[in-house]
Protein backbone atom coordinates (compact mmCIF):
# COMPACT_ATOMS: atom_id res chain seq x y z
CA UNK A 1 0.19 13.30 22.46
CA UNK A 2 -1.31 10.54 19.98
CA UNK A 3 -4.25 9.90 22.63
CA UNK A 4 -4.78 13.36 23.30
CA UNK A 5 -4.79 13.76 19.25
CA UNK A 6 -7.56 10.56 18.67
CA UNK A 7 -9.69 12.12 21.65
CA UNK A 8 -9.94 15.77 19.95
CA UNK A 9 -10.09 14.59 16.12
CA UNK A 10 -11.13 10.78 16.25
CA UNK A 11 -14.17 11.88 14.56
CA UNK A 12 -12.60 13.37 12.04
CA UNK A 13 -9.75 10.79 11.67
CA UNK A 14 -12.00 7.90 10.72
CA UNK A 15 -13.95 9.94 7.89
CA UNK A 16 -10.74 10.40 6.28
CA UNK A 17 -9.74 7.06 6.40
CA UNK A 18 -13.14 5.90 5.12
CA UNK A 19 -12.71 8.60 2.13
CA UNK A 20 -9.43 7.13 1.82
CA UNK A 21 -10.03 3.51 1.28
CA UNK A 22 -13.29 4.09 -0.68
CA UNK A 23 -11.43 6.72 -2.64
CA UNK A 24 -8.58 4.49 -3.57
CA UNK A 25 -11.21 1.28 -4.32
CA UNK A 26 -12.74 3.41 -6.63
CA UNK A 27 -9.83 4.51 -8.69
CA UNK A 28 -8.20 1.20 -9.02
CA UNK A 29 -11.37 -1.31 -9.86
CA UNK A 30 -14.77 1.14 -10.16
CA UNK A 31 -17.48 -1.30 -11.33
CA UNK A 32 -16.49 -4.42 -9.26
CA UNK A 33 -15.90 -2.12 -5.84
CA UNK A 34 -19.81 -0.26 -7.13
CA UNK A 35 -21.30 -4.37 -7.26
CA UNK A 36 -19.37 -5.07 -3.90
CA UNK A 37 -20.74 -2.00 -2.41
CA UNK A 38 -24.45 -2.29 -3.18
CA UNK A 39 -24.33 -6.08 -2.21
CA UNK A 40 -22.49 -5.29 1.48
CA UNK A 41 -25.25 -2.83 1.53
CA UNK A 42 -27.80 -5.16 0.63
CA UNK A 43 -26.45 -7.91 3.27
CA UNK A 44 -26.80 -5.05 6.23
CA UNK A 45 -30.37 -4.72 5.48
CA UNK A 46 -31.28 -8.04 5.51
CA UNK A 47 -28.86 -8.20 9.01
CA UNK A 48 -30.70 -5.42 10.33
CA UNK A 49 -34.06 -6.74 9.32
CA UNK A 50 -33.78 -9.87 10.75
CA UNK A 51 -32.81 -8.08 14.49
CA UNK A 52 -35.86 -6.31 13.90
CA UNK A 53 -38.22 -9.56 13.87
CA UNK A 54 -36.53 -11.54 16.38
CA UNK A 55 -36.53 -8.10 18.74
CA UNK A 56 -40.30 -7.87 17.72
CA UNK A 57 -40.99 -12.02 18.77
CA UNK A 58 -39.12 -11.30 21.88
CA UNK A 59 -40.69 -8.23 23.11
CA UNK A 60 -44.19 -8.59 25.19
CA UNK A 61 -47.03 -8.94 22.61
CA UNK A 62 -48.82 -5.08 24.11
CA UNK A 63 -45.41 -3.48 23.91
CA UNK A 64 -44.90 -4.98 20.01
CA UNK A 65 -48.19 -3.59 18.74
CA UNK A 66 -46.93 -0.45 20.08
CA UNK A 67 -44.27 -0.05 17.33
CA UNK A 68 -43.59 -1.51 13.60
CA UNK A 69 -40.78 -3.56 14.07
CA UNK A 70 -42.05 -6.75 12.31
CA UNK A 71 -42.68 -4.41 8.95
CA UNK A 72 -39.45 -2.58 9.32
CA UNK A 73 -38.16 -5.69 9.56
CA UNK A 74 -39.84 -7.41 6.11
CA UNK A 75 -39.05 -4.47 3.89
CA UNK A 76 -35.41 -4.48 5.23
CA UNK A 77 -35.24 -8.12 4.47
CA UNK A 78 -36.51 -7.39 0.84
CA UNK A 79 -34.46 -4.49 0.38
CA UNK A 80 -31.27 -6.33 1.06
CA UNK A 81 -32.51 -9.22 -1.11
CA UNK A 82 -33.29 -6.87 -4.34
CA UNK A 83 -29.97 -5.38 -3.88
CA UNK A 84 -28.22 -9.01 -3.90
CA UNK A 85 -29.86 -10.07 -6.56
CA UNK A 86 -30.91 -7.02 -8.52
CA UNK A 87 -27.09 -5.24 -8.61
CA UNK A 88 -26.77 -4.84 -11.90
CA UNK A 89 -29.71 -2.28 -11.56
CA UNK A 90 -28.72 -0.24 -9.20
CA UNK A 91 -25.75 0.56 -11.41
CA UNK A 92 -28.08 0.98 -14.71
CA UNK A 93 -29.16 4.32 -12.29
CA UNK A 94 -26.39 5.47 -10.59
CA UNK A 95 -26.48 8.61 -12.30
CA UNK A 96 -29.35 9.53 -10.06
CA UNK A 97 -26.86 8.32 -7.16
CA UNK A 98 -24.70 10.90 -8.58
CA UNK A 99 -27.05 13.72 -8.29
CA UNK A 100 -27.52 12.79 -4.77
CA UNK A 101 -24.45 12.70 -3.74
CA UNK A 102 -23.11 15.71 -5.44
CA UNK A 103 -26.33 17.64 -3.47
CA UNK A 104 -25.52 16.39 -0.17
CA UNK A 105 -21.73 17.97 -1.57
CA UNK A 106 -23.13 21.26 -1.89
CA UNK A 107 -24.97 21.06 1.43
CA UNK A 108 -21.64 20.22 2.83
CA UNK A 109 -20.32 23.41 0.98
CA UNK A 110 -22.42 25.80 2.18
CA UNK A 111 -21.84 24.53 5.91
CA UNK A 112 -17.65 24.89 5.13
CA UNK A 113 -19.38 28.64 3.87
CA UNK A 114 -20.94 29.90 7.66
CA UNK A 115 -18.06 27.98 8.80
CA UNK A 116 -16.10 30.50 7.40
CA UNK A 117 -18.12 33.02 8.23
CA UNK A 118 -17.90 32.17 11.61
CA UNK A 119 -14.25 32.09 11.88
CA UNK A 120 -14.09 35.45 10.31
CA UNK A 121 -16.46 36.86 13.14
CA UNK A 122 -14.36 35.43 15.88
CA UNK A 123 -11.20 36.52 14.16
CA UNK A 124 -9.57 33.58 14.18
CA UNK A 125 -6.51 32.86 12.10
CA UNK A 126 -7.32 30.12 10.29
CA UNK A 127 -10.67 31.13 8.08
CA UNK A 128 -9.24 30.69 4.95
CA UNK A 129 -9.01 26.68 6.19
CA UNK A 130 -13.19 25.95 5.74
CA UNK A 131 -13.18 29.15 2.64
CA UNK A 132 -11.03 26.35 0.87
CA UNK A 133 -13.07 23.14 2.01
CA UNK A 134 -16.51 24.98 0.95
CA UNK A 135 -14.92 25.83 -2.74
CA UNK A 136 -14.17 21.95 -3.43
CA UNK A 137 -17.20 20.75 -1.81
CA UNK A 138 -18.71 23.09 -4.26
CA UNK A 139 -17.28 22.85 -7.45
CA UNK A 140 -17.07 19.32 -7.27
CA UNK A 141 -20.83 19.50 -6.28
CA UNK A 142 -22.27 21.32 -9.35
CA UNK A 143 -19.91 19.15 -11.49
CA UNK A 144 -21.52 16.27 -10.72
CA UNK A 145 -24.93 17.78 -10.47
CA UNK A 146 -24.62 20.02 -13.84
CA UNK A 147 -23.39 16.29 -15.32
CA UNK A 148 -24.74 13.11 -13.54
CA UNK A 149 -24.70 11.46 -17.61
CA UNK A 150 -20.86 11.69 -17.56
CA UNK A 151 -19.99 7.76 -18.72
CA UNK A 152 -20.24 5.25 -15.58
CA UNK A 153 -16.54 4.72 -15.22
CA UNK A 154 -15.52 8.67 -15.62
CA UNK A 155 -18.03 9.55 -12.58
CA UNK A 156 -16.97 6.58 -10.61
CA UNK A 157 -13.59 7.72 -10.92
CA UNK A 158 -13.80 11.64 -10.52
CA UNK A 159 -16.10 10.64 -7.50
CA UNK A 160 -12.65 8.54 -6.00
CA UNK A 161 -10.66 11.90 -6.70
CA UNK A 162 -13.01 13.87 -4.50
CA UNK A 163 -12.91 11.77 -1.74
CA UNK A 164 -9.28 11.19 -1.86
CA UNK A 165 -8.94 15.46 -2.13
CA UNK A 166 -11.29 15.91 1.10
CA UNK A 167 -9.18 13.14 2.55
CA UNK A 168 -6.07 14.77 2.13
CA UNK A 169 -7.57 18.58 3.06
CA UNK A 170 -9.08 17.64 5.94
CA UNK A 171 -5.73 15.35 6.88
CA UNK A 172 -3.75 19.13 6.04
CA UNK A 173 -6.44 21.27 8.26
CA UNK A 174 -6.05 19.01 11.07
CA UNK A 175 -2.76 19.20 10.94
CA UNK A 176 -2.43 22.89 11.06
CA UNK A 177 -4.61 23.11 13.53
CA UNK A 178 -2.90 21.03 16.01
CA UNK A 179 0.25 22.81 14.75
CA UNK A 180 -1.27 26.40 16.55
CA UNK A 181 -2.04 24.55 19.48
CA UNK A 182 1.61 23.69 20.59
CA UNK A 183 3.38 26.09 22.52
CA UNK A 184 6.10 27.96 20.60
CA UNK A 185 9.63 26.63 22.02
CA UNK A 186 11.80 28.65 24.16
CA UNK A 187 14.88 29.67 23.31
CA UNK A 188 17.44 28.50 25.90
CA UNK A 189 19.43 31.09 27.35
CA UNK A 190 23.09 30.56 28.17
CA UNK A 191 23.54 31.09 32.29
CA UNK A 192 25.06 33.99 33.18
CA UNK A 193 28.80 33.65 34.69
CA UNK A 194 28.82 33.34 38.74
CA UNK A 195 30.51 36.11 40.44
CA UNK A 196 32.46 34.48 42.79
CA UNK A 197 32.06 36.73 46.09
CA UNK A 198 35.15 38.55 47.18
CA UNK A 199 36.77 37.26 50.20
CA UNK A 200 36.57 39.48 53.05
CA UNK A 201 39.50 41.30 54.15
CA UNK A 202 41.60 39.97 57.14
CA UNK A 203 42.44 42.75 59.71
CA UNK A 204 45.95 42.40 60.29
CA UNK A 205 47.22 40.99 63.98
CA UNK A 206 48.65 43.90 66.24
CA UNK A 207 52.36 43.27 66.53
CA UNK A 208 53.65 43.10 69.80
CA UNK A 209 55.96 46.21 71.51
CA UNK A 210 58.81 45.42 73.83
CA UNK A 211 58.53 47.42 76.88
């Protein structure tokens, strides 16, 4: 059942973890787990840069003209060095993060909204599951969109509530849906008494006459 589970929703399972542990990281230590996040991001680039040279040094010299993977490669490698060293600015405009991320909310929203829609056309059950999603996806959206010069730690924080709430709903919606798909148990019916079979009757044995 577990397998079966991780097959259908593993997807699914690993966002909410990620919200989970980024949602939690947030709420107990904002700025240093912002710093640790844009320098891990920083350190990818510069991985990811580097592949790109040495995959551009060991391809045939016609086939590396051919694409750009020596300048992908440099302004990853700069990229990831400015946000090592440069951290501190990155934070100075993470309101404009904000407004990002609460747009790509809202985009997520209005998909939970024809979601819905959809469910409704297919009269399915469970509509009111993504009609609930789409409203916190959007409120918490134009929150942060309406307000992206709410104080750094206050965003930080209401931005670890909102991933631990999608965390939790989506946690809920799988649950309910895995809940319709088991089959409703039977209740056990006592056996009906055996009849025992009557025993057929015996003719009786002719007596004898004396003659």
């Amino acid at each position: 059942m577990v397998r079966a589970l991780l097959r259908r929703h593993m997807r699914e399972l690993v966002i909410i973890v990620f919200l989970l542990a980024v949602g939690i990281l947030l709420l107990v230590n904002p700025a240093a787990f912002a710093s640790w996040l844009v320098k891990v991001a920083g350190l990818f680039l510069m991985v990811l840069g580097a592949l790109r040279i040495i995959r551009y040094f060991r391809a045939e010299a016609e086939a590396a003209a051919k694409g750009q993977d020596f300048f992908i490669g440099i302004i990853a490698i700069l990229g990831g060095l400015f946000c090592v060293i440069k951290t501190s600015w990155f934070l100075s405009v993470f309101p404009t993060l904000a407004v990002i991320y609460g747009l790509l909310q809202l985009v997520l929203g209005f998909s939970k909204v024809q979601r819905m829609v959809d469910f409704l056309r297919m009269k399915f059950s469970l509509w009111y599951l993504p009609a609930i999603s789409a409203l916190i996806y959007l409120v918490f959206g134009f929150i942060i969109v309406l307000h992206p010069d709410m104080m750094f730690m206050s965003i930080w924080v209401f931005t670890g509530v909102t991933m631990i709430l999608e965390a939790a709903f989506n946690a809920v919606c799988i649950w309910m849906l895995e809940k319709g798909r088991l089959p409703k148990k039977e209740k056990k019916k006592d056996p009906e008494p055996v009849q025992a079979e009557p025993e057929p009757k015996q003719d009786p044995e002719p007596q004898e006459t004396d003659t």
